[in-house]
C-alpha atoms as a PDB file:
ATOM      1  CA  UNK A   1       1.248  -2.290  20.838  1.00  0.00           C
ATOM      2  CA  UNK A   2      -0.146   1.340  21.795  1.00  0.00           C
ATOM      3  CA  UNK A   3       0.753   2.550  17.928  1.00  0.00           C
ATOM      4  CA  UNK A   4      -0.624  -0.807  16.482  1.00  0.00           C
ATOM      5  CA  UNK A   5      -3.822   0.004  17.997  1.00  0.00           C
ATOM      6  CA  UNK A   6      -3.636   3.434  17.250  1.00  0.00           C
ATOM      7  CA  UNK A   7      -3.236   3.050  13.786  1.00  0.00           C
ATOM      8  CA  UNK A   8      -5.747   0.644  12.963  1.00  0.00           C
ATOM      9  CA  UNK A   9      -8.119   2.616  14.837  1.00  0.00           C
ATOM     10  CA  UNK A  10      -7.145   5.669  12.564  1.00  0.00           C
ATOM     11  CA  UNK A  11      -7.271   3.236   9.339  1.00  0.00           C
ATOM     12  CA  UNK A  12     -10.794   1.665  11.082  1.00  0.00           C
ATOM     13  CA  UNK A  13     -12.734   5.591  11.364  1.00  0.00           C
ATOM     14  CA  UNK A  14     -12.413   5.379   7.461  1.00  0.00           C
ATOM     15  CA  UNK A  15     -14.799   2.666   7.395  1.00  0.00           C
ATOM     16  CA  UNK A  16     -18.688   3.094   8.173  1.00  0.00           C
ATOM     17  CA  UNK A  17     -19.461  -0.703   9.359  1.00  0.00           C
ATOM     18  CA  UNK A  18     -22.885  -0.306  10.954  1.00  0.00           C
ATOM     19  CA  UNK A  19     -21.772  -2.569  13.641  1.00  0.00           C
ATOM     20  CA  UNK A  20     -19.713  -5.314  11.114  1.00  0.00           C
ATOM     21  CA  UNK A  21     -16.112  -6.528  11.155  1.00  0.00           C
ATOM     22  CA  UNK A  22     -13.536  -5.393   8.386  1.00  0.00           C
ATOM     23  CA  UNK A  23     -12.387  -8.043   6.750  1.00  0.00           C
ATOM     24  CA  UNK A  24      -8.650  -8.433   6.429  1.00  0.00           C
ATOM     25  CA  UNK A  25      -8.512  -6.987   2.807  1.00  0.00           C
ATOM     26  CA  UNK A  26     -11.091  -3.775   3.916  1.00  0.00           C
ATOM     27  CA  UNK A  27      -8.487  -3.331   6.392  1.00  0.00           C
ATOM     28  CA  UNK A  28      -5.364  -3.688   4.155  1.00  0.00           C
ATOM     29  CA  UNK A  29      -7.498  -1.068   1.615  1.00  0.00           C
ATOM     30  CA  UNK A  30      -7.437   1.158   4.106  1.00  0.00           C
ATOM     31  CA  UNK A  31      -3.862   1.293   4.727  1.00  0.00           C
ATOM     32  CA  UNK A  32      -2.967   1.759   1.413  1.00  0.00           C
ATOM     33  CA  UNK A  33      -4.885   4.955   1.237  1.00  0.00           C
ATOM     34  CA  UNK A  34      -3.316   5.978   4.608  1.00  0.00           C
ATOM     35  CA  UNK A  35       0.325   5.086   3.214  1.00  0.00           C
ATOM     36  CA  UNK A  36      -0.650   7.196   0.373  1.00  0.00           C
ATOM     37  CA  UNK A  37      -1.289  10.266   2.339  1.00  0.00           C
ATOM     38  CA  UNK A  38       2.223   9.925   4.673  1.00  0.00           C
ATOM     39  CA  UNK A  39       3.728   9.575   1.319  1.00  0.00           C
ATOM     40  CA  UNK A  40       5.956  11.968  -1.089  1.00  0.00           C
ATOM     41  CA  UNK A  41       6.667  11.700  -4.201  1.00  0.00           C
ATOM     42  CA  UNK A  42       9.442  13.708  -6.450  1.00  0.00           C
ATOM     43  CA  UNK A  43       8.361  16.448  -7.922  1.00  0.00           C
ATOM     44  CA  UNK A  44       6.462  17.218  -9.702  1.00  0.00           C
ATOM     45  CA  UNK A  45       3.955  14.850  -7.624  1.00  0.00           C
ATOM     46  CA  UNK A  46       0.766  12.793  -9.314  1.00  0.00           C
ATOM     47  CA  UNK A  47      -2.145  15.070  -9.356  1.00  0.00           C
ATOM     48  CA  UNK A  48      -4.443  11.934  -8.864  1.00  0.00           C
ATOM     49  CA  UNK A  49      -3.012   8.696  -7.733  1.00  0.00           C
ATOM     50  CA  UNK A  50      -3.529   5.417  -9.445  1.00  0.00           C
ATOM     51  CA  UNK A  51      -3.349   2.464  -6.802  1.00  0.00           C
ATOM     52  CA  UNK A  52      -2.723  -0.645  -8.692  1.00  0.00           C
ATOM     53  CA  UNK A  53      -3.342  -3.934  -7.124  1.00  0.00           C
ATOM     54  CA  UNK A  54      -1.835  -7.424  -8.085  1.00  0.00           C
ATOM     55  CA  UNK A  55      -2.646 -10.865  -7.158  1.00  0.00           C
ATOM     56  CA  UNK A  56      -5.778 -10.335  -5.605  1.00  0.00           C
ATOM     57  CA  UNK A  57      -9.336  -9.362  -6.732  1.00  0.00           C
ATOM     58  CA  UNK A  58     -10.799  -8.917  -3.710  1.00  0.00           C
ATOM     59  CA  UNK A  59      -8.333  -6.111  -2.314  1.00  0.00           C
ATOM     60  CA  UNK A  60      -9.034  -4.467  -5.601  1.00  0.00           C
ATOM     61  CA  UNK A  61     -12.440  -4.305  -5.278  1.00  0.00           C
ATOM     62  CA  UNK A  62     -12.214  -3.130  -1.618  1.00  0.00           C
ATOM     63  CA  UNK A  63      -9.968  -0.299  -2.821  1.00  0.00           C
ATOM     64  CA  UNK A  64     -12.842   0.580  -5.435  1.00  0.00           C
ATOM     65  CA  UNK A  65     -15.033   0.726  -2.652  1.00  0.00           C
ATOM     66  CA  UNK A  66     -13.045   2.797  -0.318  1.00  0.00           C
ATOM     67  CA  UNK A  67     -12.328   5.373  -2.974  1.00  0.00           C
ATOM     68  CA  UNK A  68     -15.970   5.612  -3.648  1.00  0.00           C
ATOM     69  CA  UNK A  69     -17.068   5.904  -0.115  1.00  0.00           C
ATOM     70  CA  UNK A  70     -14.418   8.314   0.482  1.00  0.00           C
ATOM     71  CA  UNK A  71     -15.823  10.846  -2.740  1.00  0.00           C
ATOM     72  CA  UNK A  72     -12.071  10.384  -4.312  1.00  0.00           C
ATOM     73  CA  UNK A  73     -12.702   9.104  -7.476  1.00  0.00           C
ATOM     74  CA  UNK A  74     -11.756  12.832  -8.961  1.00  0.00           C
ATOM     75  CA  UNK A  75      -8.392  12.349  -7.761  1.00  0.00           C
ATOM     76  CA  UNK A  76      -7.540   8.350  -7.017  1.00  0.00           C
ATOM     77  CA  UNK A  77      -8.500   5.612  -9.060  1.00  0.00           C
ATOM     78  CA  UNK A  78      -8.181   2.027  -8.242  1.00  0.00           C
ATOM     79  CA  UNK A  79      -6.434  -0.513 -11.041  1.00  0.00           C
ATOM     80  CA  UNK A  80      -6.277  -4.109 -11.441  1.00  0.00           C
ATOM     81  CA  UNK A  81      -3.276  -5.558 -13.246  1.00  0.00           C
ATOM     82  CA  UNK A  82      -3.101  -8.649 -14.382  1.00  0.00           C
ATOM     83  CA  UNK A  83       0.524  -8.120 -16.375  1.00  0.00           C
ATOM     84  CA  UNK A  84       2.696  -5.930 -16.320  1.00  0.00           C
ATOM     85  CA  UNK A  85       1.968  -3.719 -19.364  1.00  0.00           C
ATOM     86  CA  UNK A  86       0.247  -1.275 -17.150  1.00  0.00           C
ATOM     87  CA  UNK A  87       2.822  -1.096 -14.087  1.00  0.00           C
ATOM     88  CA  UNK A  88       4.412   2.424 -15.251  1.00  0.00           C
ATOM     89  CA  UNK A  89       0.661   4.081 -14.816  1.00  0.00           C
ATOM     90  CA  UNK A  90       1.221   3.359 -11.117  1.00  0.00           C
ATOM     91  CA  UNK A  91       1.718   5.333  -8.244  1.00  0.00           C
ATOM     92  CA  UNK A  92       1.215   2.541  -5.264  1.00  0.00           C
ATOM     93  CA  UNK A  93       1.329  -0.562  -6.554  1.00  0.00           C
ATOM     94  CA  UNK A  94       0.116  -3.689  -4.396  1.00  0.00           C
ATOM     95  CA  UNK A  95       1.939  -6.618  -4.727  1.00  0.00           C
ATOM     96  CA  UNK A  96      -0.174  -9.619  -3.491  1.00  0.00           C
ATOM     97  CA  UNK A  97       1.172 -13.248  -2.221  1.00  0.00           C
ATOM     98  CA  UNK A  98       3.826 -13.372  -5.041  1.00  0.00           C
ATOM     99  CA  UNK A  99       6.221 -15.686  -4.784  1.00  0.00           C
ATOM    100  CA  UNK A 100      10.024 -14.798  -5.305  1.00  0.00           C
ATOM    101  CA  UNK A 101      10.134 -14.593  -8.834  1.00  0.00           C
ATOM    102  CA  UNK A 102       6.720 -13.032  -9.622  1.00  0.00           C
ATOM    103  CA  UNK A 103       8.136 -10.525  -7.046  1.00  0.00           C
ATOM    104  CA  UNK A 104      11.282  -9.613  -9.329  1.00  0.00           C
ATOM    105  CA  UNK A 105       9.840  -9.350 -12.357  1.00  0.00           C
ATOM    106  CA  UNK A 106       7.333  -6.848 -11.639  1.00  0.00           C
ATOM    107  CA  UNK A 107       9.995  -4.870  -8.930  1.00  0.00           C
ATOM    108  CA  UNK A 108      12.342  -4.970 -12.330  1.00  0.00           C
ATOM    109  CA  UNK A 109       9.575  -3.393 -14.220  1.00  0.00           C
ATOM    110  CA  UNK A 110       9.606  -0.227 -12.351  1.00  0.00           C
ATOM    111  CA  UNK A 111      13.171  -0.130 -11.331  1.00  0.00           C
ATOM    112  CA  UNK A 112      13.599   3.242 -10.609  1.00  0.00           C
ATOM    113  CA  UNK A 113      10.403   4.955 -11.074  1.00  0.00           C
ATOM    114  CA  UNK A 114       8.746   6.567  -7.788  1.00  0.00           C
ATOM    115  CA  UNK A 115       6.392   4.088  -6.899  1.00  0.00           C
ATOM    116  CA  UNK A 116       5.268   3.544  -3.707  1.00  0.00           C
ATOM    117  CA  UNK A 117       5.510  -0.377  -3.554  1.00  0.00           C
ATOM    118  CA  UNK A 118       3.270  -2.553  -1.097  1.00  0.00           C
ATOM    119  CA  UNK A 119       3.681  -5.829  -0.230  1.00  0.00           C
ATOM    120  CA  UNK A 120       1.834  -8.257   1.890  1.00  0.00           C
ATOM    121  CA  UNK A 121       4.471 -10.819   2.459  1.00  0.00           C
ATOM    122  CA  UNK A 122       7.696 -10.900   4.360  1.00  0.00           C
ATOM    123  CA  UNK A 123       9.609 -12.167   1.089  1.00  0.00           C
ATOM    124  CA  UNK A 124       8.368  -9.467  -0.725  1.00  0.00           C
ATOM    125  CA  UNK A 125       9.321  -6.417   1.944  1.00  0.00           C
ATOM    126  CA  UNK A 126      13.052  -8.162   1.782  1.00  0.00           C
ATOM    127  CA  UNK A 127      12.994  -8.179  -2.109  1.00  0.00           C
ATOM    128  CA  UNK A 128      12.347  -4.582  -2.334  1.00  0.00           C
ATOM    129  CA  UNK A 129       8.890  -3.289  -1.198  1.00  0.00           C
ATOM    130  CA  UNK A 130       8.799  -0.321   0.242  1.00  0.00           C
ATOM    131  CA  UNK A 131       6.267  -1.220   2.494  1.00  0.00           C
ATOM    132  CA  UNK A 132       5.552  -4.646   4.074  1.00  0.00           C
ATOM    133  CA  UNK A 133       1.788  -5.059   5.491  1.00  0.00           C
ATOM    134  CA  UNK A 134       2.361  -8.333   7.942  1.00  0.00           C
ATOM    135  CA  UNK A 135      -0.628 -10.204   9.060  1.00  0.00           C
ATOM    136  CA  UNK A 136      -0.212 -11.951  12.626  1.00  0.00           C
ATOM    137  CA  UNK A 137      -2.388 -13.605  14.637  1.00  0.00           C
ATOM    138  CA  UNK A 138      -5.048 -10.643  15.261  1.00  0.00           C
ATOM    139  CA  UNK A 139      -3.707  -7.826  13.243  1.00  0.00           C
ATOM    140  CA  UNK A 140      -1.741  -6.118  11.035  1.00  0.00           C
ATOM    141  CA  UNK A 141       1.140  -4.115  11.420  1.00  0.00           C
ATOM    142  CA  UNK A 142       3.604  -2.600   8.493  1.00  0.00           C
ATOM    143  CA  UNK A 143       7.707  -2.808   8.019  1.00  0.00           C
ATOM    144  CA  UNK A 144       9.192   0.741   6.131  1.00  0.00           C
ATOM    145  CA  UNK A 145      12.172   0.340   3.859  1.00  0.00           C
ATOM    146  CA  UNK A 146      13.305   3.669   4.256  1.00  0.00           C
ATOM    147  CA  UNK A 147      15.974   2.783   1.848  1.00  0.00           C
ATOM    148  CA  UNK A 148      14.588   1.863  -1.259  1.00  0.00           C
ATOM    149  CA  UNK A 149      12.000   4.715  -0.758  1.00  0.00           C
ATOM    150  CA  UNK A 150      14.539   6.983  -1.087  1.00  0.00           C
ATOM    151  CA  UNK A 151      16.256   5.343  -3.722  1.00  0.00           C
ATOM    152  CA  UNK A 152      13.083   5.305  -5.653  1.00  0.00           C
ATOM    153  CA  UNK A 153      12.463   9.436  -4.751  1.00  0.00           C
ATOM    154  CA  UNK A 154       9.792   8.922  -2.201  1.00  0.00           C
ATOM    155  CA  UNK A 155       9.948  10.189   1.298  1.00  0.00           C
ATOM    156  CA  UNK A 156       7.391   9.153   4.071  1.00  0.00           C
ATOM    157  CA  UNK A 157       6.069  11.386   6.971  1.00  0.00           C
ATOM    158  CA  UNK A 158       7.455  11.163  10.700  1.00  0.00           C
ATOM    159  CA  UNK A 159       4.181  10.121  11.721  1.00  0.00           C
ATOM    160  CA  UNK A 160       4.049   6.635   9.415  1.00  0.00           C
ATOM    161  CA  UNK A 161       7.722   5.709  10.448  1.00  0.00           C
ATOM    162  CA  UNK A 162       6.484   6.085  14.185  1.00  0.00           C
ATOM    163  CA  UNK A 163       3.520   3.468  13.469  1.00  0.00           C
ATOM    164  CA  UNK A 164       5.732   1.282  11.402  1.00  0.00           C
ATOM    165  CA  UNK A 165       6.605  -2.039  13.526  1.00  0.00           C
ATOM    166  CA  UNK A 166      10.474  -1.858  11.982  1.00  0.00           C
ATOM    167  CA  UNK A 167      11.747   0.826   9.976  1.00  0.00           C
ATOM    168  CA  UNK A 168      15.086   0.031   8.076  1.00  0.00           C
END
């Protein structure tokens, strides 16, 4: 519970709130970024990342946002995809609520290219997402599949796999 609260209190001093709440998807933004910074690629790594969000409009806009109130639009841009023609420009991509199917499709897509995959749904973590952002009651905590991130060529720092509620 200690590294829960840690973490989103790391994730939260992003944020300049002037005394409001996040909402969930601010919050979800901000972990993305975070993930993005405990993350490795292959080399040779992107020079800019291109976080790509699927399924929902408002998490894309609140990446937008972030990126802009962060100054890092010189070397992070935020994406929304509706299909996936534009999955291979990806370095995180966000998968969003998708059901088993949707999940596989865009997972067989980018096969074995080293994207950092995000996922906010159990079914989704189990199908092959690196990275499973779980909302309970409260909060949010995140699953690592250590596994297919190193299939994929990705490594992740010591410090994200001691915040991560399961590692595997």
């Amino acid at each position: 519970m200690i590294k829960i609260c840690l973490c989103l209190l790391l994730f939260l001093s992003m944020f300049q709130t002037h005394g409001q709440s996040l909402s969930e998807n601010e919050l979800k933004a901000a972990f993305l970024y975070r993930f993005s910074q405990f993350s490795k690629w292959p080399p040779p790594p992107p020079n800019a990342l291109r976080f790509c969000v699927v399924g929902n409009h408002e998490l894309f806009k609140a990446v937008s946002a972030l990126l802009h109130t962060q100054n890092l639009q010189q070397t992070s841009t935020a994406i929304e995809i509706p299909n996936h023609d534009q999955v291979t420009q990806c370095d995180v991509l966000f998968l969003s609520q998708q059901n088993r199917q949707q999940t596989k499709f865009w997972l067989s897509q980018i096969e074995q290219s080293p994207v950092l995959i995000v996922a906010d749904t159990s079914e989704g973590f189990r199908q092959g997402a690196m990275i499973g952002i779980i909302a309970d009651a409260n909060n949010l905590s995140f699953r690592v599949n250590l596994t297919d991130a190193k299939r994929r060529g990705l490594s992740f720092s010591a410090h994200l796999l001691k915040l991560a509620s399961e590692v595997r």
